[in-house]
PDB file of N, CA and C in Angstrom:
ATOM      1  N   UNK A   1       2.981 -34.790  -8.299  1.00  0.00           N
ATOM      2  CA  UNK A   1       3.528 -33.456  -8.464  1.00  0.00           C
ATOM      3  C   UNK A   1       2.452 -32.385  -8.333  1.00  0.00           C
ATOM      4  N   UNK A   2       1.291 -32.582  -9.055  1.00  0.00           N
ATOM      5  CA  UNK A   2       0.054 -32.031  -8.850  1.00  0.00           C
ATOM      6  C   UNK A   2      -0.018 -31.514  -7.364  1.00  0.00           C
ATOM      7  N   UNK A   3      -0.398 -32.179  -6.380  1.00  0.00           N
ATOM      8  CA  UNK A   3      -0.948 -31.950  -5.323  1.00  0.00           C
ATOM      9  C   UNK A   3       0.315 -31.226  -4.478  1.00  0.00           C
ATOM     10  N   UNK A   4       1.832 -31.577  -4.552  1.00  0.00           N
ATOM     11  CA  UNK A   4       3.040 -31.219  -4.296  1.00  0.00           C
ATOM     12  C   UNK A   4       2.812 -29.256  -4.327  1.00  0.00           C
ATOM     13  N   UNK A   5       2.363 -29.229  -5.852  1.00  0.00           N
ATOM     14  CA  UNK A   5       2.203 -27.884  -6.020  1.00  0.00           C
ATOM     15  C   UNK A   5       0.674 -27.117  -5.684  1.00  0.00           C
ATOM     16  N   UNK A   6      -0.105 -28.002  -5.546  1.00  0.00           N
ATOM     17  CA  UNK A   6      -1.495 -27.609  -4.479  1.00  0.00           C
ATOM     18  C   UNK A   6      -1.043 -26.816  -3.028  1.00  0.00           C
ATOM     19  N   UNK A   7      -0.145 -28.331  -2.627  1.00  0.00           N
ATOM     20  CA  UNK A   7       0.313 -27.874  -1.227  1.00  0.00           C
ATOM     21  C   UNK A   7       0.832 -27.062  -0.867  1.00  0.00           C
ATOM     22  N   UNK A   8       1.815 -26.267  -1.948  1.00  0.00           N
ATOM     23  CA  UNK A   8       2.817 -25.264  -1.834  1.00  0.00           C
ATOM     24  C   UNK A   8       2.126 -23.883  -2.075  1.00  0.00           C
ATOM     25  N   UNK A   9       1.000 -23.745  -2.881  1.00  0.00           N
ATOM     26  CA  UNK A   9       0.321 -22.683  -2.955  1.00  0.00           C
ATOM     27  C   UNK A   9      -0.744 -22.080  -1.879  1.00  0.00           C
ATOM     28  N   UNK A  10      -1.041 -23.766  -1.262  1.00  0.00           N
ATOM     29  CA  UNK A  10      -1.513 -23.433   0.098  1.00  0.00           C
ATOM     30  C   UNK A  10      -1.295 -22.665   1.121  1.00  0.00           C
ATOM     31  N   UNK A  11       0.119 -22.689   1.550  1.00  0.00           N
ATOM     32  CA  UNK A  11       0.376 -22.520   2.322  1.00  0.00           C
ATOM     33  C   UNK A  11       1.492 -20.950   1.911  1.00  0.00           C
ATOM     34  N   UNK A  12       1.508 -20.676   0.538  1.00  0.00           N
ATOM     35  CA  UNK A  12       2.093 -19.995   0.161  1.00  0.00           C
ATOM     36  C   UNK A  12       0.683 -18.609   0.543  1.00  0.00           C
ATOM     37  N   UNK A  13      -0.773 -18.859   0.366  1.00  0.00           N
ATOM     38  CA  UNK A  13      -1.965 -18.412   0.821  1.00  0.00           C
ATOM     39  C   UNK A  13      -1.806 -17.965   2.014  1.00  0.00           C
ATOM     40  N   UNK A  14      -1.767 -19.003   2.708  1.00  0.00           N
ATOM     41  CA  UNK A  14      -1.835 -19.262   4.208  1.00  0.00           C
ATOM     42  C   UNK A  14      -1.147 -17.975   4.692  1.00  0.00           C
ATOM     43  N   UNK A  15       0.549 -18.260   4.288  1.00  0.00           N
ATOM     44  CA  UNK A  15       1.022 -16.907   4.723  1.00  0.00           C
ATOM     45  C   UNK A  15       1.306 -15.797   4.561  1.00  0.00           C
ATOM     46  N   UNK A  16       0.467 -15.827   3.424  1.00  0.00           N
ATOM     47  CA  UNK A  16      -0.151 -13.959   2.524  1.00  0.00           C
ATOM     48  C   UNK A  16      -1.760 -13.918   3.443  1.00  0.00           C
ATOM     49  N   UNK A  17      -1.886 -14.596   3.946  1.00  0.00           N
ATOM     50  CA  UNK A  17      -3.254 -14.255   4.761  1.00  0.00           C
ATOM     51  C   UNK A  17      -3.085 -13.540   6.363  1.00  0.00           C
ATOM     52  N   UNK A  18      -2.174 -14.518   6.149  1.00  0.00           N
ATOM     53  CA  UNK A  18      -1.388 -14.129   8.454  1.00  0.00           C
ATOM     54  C   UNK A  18      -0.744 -12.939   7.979  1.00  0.00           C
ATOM     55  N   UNK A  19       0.108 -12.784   6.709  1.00  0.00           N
ATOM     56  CA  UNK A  19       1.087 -11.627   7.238  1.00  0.00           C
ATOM     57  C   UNK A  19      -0.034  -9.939   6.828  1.00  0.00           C
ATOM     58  N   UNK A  20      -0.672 -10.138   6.053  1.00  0.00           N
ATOM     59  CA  UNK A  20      -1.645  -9.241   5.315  1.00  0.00           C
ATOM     60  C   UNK A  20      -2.250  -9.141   6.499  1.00  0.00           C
ATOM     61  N   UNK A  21      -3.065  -9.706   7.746  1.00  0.00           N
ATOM     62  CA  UNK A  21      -4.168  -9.485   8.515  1.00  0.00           C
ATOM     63  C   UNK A  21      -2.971  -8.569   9.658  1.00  0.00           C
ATOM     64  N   UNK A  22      -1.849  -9.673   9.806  1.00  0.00           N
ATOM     65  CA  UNK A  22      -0.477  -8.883  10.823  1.00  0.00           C
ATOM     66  C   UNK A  22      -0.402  -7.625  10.883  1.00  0.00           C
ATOM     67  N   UNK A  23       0.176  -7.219   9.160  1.00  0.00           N
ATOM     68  CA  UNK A  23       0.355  -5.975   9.278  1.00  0.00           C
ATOM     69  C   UNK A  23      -0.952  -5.199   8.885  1.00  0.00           C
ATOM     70  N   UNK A  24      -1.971  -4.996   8.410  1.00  0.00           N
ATOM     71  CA  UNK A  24      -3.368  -4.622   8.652  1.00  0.00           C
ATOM     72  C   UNK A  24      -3.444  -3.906   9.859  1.00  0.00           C
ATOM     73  N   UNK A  25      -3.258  -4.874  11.172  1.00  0.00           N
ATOM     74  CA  UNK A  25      -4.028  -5.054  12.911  1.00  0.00           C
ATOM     75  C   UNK A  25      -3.157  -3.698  13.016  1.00  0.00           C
ATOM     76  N   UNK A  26      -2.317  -3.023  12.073  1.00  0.00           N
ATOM     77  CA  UNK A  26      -2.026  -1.880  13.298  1.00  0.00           C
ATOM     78  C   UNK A  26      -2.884  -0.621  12.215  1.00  0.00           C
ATOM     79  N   UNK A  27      -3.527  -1.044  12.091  1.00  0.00           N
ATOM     80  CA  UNK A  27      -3.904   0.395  11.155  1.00  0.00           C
ATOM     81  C   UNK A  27      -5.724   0.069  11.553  1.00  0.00           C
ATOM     82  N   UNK A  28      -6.163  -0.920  12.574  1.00  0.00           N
ATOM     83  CA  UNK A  28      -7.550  -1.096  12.753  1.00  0.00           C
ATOM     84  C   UNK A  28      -7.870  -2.625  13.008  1.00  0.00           C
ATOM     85  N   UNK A  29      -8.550  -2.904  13.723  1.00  0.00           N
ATOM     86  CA  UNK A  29      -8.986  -4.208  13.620  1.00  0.00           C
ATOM     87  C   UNK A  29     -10.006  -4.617  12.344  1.00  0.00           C
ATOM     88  N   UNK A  30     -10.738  -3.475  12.132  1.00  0.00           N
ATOM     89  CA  UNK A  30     -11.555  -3.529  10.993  1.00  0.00           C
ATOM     90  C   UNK A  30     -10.602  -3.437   9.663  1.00  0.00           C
ATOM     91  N   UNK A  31      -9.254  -3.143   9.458  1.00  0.00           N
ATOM     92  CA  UNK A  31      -9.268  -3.166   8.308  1.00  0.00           C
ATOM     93  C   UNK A  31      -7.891  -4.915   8.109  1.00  0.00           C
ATOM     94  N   UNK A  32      -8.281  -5.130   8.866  1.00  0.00           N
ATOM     95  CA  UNK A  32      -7.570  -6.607   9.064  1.00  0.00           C
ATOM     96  C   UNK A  32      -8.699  -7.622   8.582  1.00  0.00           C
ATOM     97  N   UNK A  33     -10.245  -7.528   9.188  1.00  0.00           N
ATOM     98  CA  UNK A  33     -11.079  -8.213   8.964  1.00  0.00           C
ATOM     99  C   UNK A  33     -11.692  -7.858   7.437  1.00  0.00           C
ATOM    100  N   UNK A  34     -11.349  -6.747   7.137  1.00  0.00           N
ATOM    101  CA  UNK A  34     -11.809  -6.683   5.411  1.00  0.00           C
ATOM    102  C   UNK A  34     -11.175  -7.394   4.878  1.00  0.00           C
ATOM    103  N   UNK A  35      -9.940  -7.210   5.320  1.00  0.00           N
ATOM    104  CA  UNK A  35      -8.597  -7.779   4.342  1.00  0.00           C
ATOM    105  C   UNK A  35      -9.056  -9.371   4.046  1.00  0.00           C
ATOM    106  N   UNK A  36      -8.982  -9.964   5.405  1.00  0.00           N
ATOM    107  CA  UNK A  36      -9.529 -11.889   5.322  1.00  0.00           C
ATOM    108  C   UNK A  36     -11.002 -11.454   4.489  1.00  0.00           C
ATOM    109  N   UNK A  37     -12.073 -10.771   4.823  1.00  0.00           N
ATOM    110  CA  UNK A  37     -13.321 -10.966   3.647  1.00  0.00           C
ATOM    111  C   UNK A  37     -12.684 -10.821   2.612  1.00  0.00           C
ATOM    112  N   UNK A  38     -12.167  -9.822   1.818  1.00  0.00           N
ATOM    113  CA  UNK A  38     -12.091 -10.030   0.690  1.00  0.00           C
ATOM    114  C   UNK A  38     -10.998 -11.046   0.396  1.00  0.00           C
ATOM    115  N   UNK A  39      -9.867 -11.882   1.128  1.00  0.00           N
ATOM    116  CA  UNK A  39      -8.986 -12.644   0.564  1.00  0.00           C
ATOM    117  C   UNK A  39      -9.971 -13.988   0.486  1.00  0.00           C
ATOM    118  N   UNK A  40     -10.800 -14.712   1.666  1.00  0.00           N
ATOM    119  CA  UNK A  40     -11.959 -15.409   1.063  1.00  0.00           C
ATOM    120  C   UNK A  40     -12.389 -15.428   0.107  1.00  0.00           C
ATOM    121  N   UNK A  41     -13.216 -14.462  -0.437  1.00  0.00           N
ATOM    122  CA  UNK A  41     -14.092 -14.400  -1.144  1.00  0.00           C
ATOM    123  C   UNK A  41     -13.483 -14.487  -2.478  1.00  0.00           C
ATOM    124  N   UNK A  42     -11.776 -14.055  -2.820  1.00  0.00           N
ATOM    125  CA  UNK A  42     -10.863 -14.229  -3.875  1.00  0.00           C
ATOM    126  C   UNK A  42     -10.906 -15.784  -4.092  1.00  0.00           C
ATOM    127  N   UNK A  43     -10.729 -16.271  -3.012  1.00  0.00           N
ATOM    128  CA  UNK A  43     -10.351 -17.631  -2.891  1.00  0.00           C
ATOM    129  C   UNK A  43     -11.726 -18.242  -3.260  1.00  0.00           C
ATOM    130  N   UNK A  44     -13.117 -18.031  -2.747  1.00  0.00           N
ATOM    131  CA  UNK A  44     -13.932 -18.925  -3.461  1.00  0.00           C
ATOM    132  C   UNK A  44     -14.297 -18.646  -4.841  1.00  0.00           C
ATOM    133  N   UNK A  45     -13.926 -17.504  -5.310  1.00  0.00           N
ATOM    134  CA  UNK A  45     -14.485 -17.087  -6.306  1.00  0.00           C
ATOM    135  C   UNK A  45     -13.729 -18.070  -7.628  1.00  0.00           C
ATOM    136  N   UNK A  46     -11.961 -18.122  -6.874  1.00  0.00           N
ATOM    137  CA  UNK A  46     -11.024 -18.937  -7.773  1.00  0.00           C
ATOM    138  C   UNK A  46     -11.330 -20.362  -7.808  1.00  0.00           C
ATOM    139  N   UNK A  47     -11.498 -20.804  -6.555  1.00  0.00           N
ATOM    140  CA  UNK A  47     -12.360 -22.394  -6.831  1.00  0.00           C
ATOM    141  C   UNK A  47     -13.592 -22.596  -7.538  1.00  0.00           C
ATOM    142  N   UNK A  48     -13.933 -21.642  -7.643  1.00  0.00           N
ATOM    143  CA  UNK A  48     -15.932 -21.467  -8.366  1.00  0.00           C
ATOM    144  C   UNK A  48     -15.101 -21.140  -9.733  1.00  0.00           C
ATOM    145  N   UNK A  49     -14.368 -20.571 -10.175  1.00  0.00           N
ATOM    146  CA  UNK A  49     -14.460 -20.376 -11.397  1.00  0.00           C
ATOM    147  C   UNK A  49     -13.696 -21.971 -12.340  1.00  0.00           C
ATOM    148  N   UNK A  50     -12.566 -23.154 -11.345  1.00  0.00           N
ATOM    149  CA  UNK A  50     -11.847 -23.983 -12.128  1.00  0.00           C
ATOM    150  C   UNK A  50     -13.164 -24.894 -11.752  1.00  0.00           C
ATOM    151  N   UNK A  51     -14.227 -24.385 -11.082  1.00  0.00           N
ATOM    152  CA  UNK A  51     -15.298 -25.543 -11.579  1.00  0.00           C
ATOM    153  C   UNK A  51     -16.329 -25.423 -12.149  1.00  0.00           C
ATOM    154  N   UNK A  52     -16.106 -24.404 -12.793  1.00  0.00           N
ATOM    155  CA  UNK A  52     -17.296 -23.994 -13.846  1.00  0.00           C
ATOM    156  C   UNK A  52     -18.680 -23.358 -13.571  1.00  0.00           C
ATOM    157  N   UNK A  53     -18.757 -22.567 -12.456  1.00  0.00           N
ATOM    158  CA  UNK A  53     -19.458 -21.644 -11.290  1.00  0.00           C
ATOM    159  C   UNK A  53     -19.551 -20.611 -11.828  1.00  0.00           C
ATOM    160  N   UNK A  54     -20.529 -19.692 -11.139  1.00  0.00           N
ATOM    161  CA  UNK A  54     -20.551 -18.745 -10.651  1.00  0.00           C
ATOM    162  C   UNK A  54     -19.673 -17.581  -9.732  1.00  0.00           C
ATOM    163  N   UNK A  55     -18.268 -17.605 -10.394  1.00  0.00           N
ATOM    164  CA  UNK A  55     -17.187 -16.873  -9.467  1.00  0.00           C
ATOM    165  C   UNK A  55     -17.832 -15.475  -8.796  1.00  0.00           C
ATOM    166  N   UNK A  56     -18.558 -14.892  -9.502  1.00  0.00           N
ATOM    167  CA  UNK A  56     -19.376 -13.660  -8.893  1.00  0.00           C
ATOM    168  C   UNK A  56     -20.253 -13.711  -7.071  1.00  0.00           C
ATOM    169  N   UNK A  57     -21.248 -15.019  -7.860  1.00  0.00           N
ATOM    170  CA  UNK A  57     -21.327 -15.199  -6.442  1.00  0.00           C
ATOM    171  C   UNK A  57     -20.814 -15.989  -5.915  1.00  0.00           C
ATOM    172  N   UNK A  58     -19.896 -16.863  -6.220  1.00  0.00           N
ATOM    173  CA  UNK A  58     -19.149 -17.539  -5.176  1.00  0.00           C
ATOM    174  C   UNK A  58     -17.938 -16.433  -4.554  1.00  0.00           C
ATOM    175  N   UNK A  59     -17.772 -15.661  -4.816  1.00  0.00           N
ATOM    176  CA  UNK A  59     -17.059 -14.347  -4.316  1.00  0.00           C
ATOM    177  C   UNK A  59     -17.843 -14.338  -3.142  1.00  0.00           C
ATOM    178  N   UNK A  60     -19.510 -13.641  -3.125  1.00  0.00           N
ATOM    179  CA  UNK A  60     -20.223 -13.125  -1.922  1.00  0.00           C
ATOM    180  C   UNK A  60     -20.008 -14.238  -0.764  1.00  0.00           C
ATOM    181  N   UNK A  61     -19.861 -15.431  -1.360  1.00  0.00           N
ATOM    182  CA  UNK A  61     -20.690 -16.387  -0.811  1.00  0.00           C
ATOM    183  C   UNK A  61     -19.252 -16.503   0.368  1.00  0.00           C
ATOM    184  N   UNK A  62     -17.799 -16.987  -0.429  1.00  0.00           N
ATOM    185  CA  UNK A  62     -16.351 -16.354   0.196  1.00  0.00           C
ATOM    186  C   UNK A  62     -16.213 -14.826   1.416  1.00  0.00           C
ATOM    187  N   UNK A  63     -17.050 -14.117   0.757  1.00  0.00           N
ATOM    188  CA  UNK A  63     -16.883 -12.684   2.060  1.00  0.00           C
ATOM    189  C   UNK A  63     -17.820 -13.085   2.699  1.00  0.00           C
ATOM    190  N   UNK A  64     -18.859 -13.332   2.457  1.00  0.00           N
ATOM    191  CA  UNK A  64     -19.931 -13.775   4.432  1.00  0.00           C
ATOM    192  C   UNK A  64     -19.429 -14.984   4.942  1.00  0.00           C
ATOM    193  N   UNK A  65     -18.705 -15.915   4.584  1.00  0.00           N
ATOM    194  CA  UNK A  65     -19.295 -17.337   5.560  1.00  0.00           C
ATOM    195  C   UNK A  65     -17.915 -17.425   5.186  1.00  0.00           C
ATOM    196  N   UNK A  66     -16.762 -16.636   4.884  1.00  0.00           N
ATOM    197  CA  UNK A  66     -15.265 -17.293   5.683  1.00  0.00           C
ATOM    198  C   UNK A  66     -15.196 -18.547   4.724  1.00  0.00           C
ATOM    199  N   UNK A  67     -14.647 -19.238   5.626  1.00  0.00           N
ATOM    200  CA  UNK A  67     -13.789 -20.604   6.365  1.00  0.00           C
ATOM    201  C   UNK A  67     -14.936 -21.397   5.759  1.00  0.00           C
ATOM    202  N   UNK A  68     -15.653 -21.105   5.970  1.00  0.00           N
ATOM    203  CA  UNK A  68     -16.791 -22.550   5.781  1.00  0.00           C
ATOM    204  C   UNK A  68     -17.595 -22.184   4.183  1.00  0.00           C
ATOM    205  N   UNK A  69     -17.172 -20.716   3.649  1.00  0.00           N
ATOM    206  CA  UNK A  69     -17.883 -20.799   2.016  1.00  0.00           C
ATOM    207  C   UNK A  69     -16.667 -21.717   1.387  1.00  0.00           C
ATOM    208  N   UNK A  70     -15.174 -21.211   1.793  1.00  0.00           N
ATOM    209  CA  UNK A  70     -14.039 -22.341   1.019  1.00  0.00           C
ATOM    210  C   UNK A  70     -14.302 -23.505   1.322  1.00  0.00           C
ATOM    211  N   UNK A  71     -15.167 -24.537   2.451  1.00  0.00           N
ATOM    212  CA  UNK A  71     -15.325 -25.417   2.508  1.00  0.00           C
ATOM    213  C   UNK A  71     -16.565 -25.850   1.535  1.00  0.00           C
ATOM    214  N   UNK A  72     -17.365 -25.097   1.483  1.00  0.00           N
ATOM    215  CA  UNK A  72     -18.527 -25.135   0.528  1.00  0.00           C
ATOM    216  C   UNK A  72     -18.357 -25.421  -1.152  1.00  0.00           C
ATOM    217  N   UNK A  73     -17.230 -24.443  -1.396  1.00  0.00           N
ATOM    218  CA  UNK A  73     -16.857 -23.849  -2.819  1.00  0.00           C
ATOM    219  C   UNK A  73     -15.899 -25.589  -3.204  1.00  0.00           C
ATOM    220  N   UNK A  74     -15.063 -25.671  -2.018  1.00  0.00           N
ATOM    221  CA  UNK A  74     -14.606 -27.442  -2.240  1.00  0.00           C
ATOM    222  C   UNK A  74     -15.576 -28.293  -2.757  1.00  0.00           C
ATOM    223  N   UNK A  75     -16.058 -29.031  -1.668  1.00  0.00           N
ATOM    224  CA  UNK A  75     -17.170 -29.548  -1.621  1.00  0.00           C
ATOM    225  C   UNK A  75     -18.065 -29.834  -2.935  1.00  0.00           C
ATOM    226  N   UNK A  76     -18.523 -28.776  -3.557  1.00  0.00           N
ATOM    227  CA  UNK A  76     -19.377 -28.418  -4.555  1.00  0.00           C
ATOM    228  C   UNK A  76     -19.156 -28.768  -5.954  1.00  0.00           C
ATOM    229  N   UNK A  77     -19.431 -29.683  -6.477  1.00  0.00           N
ATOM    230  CA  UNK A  77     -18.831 -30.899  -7.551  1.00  0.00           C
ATOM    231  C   UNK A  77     -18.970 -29.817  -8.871  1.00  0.00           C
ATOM    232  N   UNK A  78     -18.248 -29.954  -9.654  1.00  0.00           N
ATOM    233  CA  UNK A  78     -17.937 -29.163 -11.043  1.00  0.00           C
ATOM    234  C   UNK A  78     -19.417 -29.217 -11.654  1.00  0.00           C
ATOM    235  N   UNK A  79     -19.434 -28.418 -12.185  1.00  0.00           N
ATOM    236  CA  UNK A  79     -20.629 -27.947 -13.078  1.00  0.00           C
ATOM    237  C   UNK A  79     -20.758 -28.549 -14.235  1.00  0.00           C
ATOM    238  N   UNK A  80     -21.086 -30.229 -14.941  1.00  0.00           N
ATOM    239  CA  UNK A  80     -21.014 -30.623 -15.892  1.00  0.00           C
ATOM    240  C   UNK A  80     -21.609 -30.154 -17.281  1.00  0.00           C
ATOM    241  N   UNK A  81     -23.190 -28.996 -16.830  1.00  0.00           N
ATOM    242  CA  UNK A  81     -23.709 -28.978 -18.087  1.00  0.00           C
ATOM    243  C   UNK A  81     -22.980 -27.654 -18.884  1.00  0.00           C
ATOM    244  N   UNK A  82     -21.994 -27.063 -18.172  1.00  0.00           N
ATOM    245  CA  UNK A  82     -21.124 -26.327 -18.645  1.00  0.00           C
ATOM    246  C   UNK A  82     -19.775 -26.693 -19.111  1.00  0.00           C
ATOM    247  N   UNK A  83     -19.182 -27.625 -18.824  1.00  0.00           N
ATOM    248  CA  UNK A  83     -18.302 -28.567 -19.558  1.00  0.00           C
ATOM    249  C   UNK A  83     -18.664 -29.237 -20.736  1.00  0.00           C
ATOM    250  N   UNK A  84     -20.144 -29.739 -20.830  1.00  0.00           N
ATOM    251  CA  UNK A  84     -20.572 -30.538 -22.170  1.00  0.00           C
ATOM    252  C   UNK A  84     -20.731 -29.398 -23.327  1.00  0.00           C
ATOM    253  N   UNK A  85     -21.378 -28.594 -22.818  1.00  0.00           N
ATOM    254  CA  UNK A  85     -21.283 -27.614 -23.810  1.00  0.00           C
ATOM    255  C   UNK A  85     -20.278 -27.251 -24.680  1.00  0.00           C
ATOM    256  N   UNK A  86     -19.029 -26.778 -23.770  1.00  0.00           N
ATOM    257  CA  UNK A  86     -17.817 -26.668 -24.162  1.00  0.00           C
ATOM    258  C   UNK A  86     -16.916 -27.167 -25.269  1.00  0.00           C
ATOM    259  N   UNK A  87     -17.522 -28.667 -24.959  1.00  0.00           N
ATOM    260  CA  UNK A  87     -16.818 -29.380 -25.682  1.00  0.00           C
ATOM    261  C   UNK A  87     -17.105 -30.114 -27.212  1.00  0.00           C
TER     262      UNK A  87
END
């Protein structure tokens, strides 16, 4: 069910990203391409923060490098000495 509702938010993303850049493209090409930096950088900042990160800069890290900081911000194994603490 977990991943059921992963998938659905995905793509629920996906097409708040296409339709946001869509309607953007008539008001500038530049303000279409802000729109994807800052929806990135939302997005790594939200994976950096359920792993116990740096959401601040995983934000920057989301507006320069796109596509490949969300692959990064994946990737990037939870922060344990901030979980032990926690607990």
């Amino acid at each position: 069910m977990k991943s059921l509702r992963n998938i659905a938010i995905a793509v629920a993303l996906g097409v708040f990203m296409f339709g946001g850049t869509i309607y953007l493209a008539q008001f500038g090409r530049g303000a279409a391409i802000l729109f994807n930096m800052v929806s990135y950088g939302i997005i790594c900042a939200v994976i950096a923060r359920t792993k116990n990160r740096n959401s601040f800069g995983w934000f920057f890290v989301g507006f320069f490098l796109s596509l490949v900081g969300v692959a990064l911000a994946l990737a990037k194994a939870p922060n344990s000495a901030l979980t032990e603490k926690a607990t």
